[in-house]
N, C-alpha and C. Protein backbone atom coordinates (compact mmCIF):
# COMPACT_ATOMS: atom_id res chain seq x y z
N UNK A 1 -0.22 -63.49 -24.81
CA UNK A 1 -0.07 -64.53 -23.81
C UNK A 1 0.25 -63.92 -22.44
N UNK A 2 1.16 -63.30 -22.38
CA UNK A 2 1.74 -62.16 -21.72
C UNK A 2 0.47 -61.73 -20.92
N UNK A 3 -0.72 -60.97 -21.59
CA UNK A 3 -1.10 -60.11 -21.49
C UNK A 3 -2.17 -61.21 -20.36
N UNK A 4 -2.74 -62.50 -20.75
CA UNK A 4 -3.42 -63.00 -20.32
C UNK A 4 -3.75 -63.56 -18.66
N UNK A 5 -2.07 -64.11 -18.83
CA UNK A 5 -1.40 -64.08 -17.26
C UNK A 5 -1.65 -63.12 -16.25
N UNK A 6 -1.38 -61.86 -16.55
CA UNK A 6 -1.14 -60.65 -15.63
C UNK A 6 -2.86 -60.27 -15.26
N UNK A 7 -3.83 -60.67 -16.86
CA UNK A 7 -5.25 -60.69 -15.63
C UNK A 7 -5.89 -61.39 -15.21
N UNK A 8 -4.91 -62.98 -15.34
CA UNK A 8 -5.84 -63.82 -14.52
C UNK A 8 -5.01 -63.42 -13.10
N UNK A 9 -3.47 -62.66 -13.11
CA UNK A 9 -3.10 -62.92 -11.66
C UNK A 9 -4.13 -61.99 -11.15
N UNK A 10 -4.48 -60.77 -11.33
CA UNK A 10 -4.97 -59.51 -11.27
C UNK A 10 -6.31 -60.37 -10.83
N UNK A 11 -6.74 -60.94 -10.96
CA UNK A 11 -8.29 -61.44 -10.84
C UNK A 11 -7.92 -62.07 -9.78
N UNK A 12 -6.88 -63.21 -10.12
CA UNK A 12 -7.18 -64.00 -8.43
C UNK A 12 -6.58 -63.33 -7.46
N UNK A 13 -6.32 -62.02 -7.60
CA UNK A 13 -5.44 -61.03 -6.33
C UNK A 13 -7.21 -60.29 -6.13
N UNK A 14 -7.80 -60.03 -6.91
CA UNK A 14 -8.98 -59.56 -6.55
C UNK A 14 -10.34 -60.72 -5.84
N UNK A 15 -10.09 -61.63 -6.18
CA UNK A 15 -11.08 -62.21 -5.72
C UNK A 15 -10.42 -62.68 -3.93
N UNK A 16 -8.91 -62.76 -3.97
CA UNK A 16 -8.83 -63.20 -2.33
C UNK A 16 -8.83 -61.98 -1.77
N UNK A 17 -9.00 -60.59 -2.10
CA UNK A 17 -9.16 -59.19 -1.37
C UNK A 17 -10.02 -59.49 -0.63
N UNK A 18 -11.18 -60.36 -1.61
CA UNK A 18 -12.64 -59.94 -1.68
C UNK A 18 -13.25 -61.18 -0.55
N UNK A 19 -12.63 -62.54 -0.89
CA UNK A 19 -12.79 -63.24 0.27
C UNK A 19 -12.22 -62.71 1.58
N UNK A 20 -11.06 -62.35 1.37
CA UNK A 20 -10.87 -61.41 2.74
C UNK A 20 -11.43 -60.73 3.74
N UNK A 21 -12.14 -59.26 2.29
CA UNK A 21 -12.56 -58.49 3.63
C UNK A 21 -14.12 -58.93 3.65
N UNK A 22 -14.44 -60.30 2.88
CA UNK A 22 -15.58 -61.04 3.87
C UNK A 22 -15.52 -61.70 4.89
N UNK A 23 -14.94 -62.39 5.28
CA UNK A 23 -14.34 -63.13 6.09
C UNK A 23 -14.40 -62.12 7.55
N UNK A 24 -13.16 -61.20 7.24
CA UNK A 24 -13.42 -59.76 8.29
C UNK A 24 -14.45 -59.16 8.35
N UNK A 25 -15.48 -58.70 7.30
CA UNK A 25 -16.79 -58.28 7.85
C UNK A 25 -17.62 -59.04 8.74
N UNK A 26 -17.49 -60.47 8.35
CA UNK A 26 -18.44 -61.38 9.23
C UNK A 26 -17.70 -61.21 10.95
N UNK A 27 -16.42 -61.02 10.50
CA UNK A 27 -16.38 -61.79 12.03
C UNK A 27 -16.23 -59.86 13.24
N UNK A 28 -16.32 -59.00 12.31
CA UNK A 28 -16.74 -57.59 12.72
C UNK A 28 -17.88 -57.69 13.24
N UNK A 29 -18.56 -57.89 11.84
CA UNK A 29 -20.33 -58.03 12.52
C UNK A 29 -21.04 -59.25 13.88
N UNK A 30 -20.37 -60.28 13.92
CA UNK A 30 -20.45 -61.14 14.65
C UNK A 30 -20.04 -60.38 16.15
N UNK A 31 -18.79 -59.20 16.18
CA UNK A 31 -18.54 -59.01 17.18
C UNK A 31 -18.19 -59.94 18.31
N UNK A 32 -17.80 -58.76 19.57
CA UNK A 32 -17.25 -59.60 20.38
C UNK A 32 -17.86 -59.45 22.16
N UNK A 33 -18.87 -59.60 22.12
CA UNK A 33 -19.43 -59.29 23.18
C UNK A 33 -20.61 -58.17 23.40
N UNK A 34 -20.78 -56.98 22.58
CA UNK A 34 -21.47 -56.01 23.22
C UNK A 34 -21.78 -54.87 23.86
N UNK A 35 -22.48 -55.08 24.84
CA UNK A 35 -22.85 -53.88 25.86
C UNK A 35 -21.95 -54.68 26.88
N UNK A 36 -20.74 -53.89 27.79
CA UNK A 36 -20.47 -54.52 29.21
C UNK A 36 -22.17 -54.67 29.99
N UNK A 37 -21.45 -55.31 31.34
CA UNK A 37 -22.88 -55.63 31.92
C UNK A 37 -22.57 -54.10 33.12
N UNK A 38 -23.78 -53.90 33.54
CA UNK A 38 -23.62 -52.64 34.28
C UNK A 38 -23.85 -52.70 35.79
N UNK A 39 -23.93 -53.86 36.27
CA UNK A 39 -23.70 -53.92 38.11
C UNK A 39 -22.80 -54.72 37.80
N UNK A 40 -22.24 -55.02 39.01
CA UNK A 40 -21.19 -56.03 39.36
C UNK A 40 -19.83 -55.11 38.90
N UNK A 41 -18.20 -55.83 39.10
CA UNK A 41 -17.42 -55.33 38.79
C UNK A 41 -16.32 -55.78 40.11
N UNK A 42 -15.70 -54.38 40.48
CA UNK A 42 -14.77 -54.51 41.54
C UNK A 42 -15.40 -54.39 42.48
N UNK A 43 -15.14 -54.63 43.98
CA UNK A 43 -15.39 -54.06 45.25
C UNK A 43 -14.48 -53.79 46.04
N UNK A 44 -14.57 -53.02 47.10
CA UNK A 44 -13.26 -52.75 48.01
C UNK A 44 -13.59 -53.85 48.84
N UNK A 45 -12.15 -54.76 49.59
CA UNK A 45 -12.41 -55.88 50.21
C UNK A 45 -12.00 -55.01 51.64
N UNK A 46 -12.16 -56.05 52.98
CA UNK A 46 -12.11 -55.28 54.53
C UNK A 46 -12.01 -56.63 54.85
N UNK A 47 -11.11 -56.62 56.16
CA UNK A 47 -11.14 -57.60 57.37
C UNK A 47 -10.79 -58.56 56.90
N UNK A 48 -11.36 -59.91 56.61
CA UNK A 48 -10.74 -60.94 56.51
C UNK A 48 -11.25 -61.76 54.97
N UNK A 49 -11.57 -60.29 54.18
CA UNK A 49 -11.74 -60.93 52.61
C UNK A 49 -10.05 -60.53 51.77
N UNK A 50 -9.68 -59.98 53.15
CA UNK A 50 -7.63 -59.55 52.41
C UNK A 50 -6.97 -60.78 52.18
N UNK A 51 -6.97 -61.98 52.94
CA UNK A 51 -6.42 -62.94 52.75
C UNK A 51 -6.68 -63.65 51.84
């Protein structure tokens, strides 16, 4: 009886691993944006773009 318990816990500790690190692969692979974009950014401001 004993014995039965410990692999159903063992199973449902394995199956939420397993939903887990799906869950995290998708949202890995889904990523988060990319390539930055490559113009644009900062500029140095002058004169009356200080205010």
């Amino acid at each position: 009886m004993l014995r039965m318990q410990i692999l159903l816990l063992i199973r449902r500790a394995a199956v939420a691993v397993g939903i887990a690190a799906g869950i995290a692969g998708a949202l890995r692979l889904r990523g988060s944006g990319g390539v930055p974009p490559r113009t644009g950014g900062w500029r140095e401001l002058s004169g009356n773009e200080l205010r």
